[in-house]
C-alpha atoms as a PDB file:
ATOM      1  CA  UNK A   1     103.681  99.178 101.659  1.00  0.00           C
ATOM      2  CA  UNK A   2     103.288 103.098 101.980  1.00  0.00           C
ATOM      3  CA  UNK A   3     101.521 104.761 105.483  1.00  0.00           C
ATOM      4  CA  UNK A   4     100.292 107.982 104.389  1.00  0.00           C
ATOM      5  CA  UNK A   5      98.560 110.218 107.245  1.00  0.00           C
ATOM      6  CA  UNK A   6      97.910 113.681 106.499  1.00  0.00           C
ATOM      7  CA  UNK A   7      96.149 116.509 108.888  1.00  0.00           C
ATOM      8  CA  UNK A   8      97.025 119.730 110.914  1.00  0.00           C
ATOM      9  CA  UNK A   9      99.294 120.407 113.161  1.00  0.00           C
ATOM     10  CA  UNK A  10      97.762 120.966 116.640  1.00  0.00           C
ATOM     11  CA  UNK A  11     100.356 121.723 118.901  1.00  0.00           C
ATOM     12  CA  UNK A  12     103.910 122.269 117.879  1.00  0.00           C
ATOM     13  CA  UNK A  13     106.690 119.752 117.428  1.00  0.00           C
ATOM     14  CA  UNK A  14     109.150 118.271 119.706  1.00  0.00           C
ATOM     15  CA  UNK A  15     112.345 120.520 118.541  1.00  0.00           C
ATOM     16  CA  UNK A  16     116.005 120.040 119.544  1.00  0.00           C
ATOM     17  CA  UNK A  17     119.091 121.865 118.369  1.00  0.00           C
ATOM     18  CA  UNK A  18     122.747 120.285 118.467  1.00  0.00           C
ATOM     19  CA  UNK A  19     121.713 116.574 117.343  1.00  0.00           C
ATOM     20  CA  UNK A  20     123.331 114.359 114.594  1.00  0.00           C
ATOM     21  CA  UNK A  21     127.529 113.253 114.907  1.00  0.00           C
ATOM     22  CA  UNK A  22     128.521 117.234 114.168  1.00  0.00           C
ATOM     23  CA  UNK A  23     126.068 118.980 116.336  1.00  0.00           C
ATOM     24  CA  UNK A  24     124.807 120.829 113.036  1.00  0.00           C
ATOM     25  CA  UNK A  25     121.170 119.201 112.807  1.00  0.00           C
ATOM     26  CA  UNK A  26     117.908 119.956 114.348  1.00  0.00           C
ATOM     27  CA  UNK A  27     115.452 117.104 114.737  1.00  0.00           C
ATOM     28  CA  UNK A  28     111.556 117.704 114.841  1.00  0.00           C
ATOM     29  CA  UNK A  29     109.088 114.794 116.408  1.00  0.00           C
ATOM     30  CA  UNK A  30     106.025 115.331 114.959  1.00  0.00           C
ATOM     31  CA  UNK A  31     102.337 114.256 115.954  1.00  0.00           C
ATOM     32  CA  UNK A  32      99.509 113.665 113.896  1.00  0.00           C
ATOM     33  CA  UNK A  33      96.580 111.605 114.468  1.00  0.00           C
ATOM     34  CA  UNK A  34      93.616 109.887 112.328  1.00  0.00           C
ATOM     35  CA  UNK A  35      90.189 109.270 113.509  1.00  0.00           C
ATOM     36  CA  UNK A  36      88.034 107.007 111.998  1.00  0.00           C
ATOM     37  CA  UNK A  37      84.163 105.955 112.751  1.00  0.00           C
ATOM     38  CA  UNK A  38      81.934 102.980 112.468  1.00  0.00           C
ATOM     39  CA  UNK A  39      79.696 104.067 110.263  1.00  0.00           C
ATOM     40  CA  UNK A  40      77.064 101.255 112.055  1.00  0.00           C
ATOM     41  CA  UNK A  41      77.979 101.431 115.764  1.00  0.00           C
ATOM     42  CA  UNK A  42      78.748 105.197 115.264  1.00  0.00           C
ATOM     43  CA  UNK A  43      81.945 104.414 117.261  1.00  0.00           C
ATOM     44  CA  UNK A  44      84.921 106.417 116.558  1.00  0.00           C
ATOM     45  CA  UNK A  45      88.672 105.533 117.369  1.00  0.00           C
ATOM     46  CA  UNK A  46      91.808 107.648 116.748  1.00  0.00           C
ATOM     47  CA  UNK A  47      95.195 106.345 115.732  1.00  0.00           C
ATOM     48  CA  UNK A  48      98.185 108.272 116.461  1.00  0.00           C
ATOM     49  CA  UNK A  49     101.277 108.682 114.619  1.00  0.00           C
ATOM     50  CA  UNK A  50     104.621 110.430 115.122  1.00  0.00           C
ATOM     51  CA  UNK A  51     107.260 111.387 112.091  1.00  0.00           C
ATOM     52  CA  UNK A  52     111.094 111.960 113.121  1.00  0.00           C
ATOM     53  CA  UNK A  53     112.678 114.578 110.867  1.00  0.00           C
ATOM     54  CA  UNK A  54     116.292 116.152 110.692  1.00  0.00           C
ATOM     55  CA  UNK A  55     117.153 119.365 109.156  1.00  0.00           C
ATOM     56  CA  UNK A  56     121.378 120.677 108.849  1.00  0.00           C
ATOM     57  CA  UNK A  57     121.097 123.697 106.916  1.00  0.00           C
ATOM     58  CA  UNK A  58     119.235 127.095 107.497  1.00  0.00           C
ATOM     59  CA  UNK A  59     117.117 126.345 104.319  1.00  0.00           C
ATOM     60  CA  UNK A  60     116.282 123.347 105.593  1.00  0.00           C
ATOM     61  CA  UNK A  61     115.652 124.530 108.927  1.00  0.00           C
ATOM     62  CA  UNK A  62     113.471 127.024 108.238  1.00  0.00           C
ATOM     63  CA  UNK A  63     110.923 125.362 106.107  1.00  0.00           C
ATOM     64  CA  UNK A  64     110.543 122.896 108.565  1.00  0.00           C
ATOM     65  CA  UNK A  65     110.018 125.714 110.993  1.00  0.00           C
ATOM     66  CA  UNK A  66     106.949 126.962 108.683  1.00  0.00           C
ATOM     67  CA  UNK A  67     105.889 123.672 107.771  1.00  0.00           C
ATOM     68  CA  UNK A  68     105.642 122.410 111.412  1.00  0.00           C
ATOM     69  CA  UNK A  69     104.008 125.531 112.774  1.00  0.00           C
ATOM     70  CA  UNK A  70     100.873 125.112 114.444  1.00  0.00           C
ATOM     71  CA  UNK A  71      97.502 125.103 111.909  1.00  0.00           C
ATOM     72  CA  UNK A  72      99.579 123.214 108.934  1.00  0.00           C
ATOM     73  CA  UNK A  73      98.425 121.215 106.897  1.00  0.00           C
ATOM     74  CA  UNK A  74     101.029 118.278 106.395  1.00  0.00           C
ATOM     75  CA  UNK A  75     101.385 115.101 104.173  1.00  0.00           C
ATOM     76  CA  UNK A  76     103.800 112.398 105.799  1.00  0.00           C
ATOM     77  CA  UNK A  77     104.584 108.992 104.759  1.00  0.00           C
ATOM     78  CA  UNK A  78     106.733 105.972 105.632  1.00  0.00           C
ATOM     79  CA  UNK A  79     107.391 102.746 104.589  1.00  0.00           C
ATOM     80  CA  UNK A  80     107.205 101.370 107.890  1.00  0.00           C
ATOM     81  CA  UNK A  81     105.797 101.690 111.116  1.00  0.00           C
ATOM     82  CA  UNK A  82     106.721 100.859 114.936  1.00  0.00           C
ATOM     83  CA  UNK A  83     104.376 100.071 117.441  1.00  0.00           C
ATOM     84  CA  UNK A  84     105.315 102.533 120.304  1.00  0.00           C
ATOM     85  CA  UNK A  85     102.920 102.044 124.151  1.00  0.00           C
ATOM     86  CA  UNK A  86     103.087 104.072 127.141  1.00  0.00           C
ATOM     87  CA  UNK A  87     101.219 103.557 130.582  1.00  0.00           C
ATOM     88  CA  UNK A  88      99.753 106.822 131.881  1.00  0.00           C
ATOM     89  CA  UNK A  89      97.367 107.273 134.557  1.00  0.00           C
ATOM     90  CA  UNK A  90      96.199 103.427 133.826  1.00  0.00           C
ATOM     91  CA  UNK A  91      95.500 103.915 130.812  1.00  0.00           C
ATOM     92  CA  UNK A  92      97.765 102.345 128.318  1.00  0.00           C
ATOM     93  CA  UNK A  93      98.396 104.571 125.065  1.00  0.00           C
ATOM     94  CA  UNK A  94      99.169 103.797 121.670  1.00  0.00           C
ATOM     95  CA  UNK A  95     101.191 105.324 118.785  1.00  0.00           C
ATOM     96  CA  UNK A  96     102.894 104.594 115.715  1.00  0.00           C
ATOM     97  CA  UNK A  97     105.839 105.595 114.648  1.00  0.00           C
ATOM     98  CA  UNK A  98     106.890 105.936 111.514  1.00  0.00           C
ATOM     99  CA  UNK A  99     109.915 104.828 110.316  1.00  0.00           C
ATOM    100  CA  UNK A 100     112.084 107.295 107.842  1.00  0.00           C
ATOM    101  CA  UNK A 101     109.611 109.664 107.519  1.00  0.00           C
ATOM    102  CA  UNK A 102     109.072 111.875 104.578  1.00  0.00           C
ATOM    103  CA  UNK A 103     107.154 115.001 104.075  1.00  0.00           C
ATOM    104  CA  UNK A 104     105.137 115.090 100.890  1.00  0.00           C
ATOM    105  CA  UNK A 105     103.516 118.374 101.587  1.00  0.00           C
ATOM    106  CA  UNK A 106     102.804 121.499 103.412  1.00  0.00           C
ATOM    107  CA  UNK A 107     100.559 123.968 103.782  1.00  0.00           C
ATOM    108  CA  UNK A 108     101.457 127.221 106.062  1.00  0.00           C
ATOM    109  CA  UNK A 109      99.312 128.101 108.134  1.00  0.00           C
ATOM    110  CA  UNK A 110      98.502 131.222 106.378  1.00  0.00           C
ATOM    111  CA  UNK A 111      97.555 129.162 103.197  1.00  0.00           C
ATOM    112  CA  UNK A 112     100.587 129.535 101.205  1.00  0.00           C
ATOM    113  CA  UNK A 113     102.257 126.843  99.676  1.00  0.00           C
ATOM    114  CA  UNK A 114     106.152 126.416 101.044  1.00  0.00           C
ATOM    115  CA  UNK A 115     108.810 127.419  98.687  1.00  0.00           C
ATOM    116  CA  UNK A 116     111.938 125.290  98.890  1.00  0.00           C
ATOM    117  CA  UNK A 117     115.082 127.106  98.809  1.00  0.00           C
ATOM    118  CA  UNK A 118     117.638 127.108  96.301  1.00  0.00           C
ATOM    119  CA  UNK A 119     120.632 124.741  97.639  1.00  0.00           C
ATOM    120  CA  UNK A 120     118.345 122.648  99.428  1.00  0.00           C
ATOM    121  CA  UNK A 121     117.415 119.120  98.374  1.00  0.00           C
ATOM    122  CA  UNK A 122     115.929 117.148 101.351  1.00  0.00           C
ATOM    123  CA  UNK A 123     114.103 113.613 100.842  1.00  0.00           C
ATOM    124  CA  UNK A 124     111.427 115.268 101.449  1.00  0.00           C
ATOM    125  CA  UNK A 125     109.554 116.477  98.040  1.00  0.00           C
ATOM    126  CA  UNK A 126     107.642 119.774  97.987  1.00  0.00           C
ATOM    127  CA  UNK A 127     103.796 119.370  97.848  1.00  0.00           C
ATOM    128  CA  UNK A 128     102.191 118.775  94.751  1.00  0.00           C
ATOM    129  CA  UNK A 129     100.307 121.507  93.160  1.00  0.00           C
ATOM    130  CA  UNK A 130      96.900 121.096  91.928  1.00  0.00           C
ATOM    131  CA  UNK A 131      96.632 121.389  88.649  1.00  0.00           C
ATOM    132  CA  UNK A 132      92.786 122.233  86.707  1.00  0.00           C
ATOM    133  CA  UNK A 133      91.940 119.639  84.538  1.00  0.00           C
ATOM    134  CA  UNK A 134      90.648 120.334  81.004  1.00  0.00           C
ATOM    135  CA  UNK A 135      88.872 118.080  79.137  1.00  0.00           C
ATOM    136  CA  UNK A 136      89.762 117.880  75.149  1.00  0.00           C
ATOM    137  CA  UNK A 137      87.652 119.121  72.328  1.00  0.00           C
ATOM    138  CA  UNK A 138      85.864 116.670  71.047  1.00  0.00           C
ATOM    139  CA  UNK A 139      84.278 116.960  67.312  1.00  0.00           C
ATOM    140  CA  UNK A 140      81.763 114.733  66.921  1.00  0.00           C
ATOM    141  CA  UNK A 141      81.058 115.368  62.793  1.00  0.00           C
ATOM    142  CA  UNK A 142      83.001 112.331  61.869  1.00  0.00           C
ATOM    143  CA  UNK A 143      80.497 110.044  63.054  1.00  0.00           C
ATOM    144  CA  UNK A 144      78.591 108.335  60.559  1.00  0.00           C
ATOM    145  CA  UNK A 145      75.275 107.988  62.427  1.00  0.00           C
END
């Protein structure tokens, strides 16, 4: 089963330089959350979910660095997800983590759609781009009635 959570970025990611067995990658923690309401008790509660991603070359890098700005508009999903809980305050919090991560799309923050850069294949696929649908001609003359 597929966990899909899509919404802006509101502050930015986690970032560290150096990781991975070479030192070459950067990783990027990522937080998004979902809220959802009770349409009948009006009650809303929020889930939240963090993505783990790795980037090793400067293409890479910087299109994570635009997608993961601040006021994106991201589209991650995993296959899986961990149950991650942390006491704070006495309060006890909640997220999700999801498990190999991929980003399905981005929007920068100043509305343009990413451009991937030649050389540069992640797992991640570029964000689909809408596409106007037109309906076909229909002749309705052949119709005996």
């Amino acid at each position: 089963m597929s966990h899909t959570v899509s919404g802006l970025i509101r502050k930015a990611p986690f970032v560290k330089d150096g990781c991975g067995q070479d030192g070459q990658s950067k990783m990027y923690v990522v937080e998004l959350s979902e809220m959802t309401k009770d349409y009948q008790t009006q009650e809303k509660s929020y889930a939240n979910y963090k993505a783990m991603f790795f980037a090793k070359t400067d293409a890479a890098k910087g299109y994570y660095d635009k997608a993961f700005a601040e006021g994106s508009f991201v589209v991650v999903s995993s296959e899986k997800l961990k149950v991650e809980q942390r006491e704070h305050d006495g309060k006890t919090y909640v997220s999700l983590m999801m498990e190999n991560a991929r980003l399905e799309g981005a929007h920068f923050e100043d509305g343009q759609q990413p451009q991937q850069q030649q050389g540069y294949a992640p797992q991640q696929r570029p964000a689909p781009q809408p596409r106007a649908q037109q309906m076909p001609e229909f002749d309705d003359s052949d119709i005996p009635f």
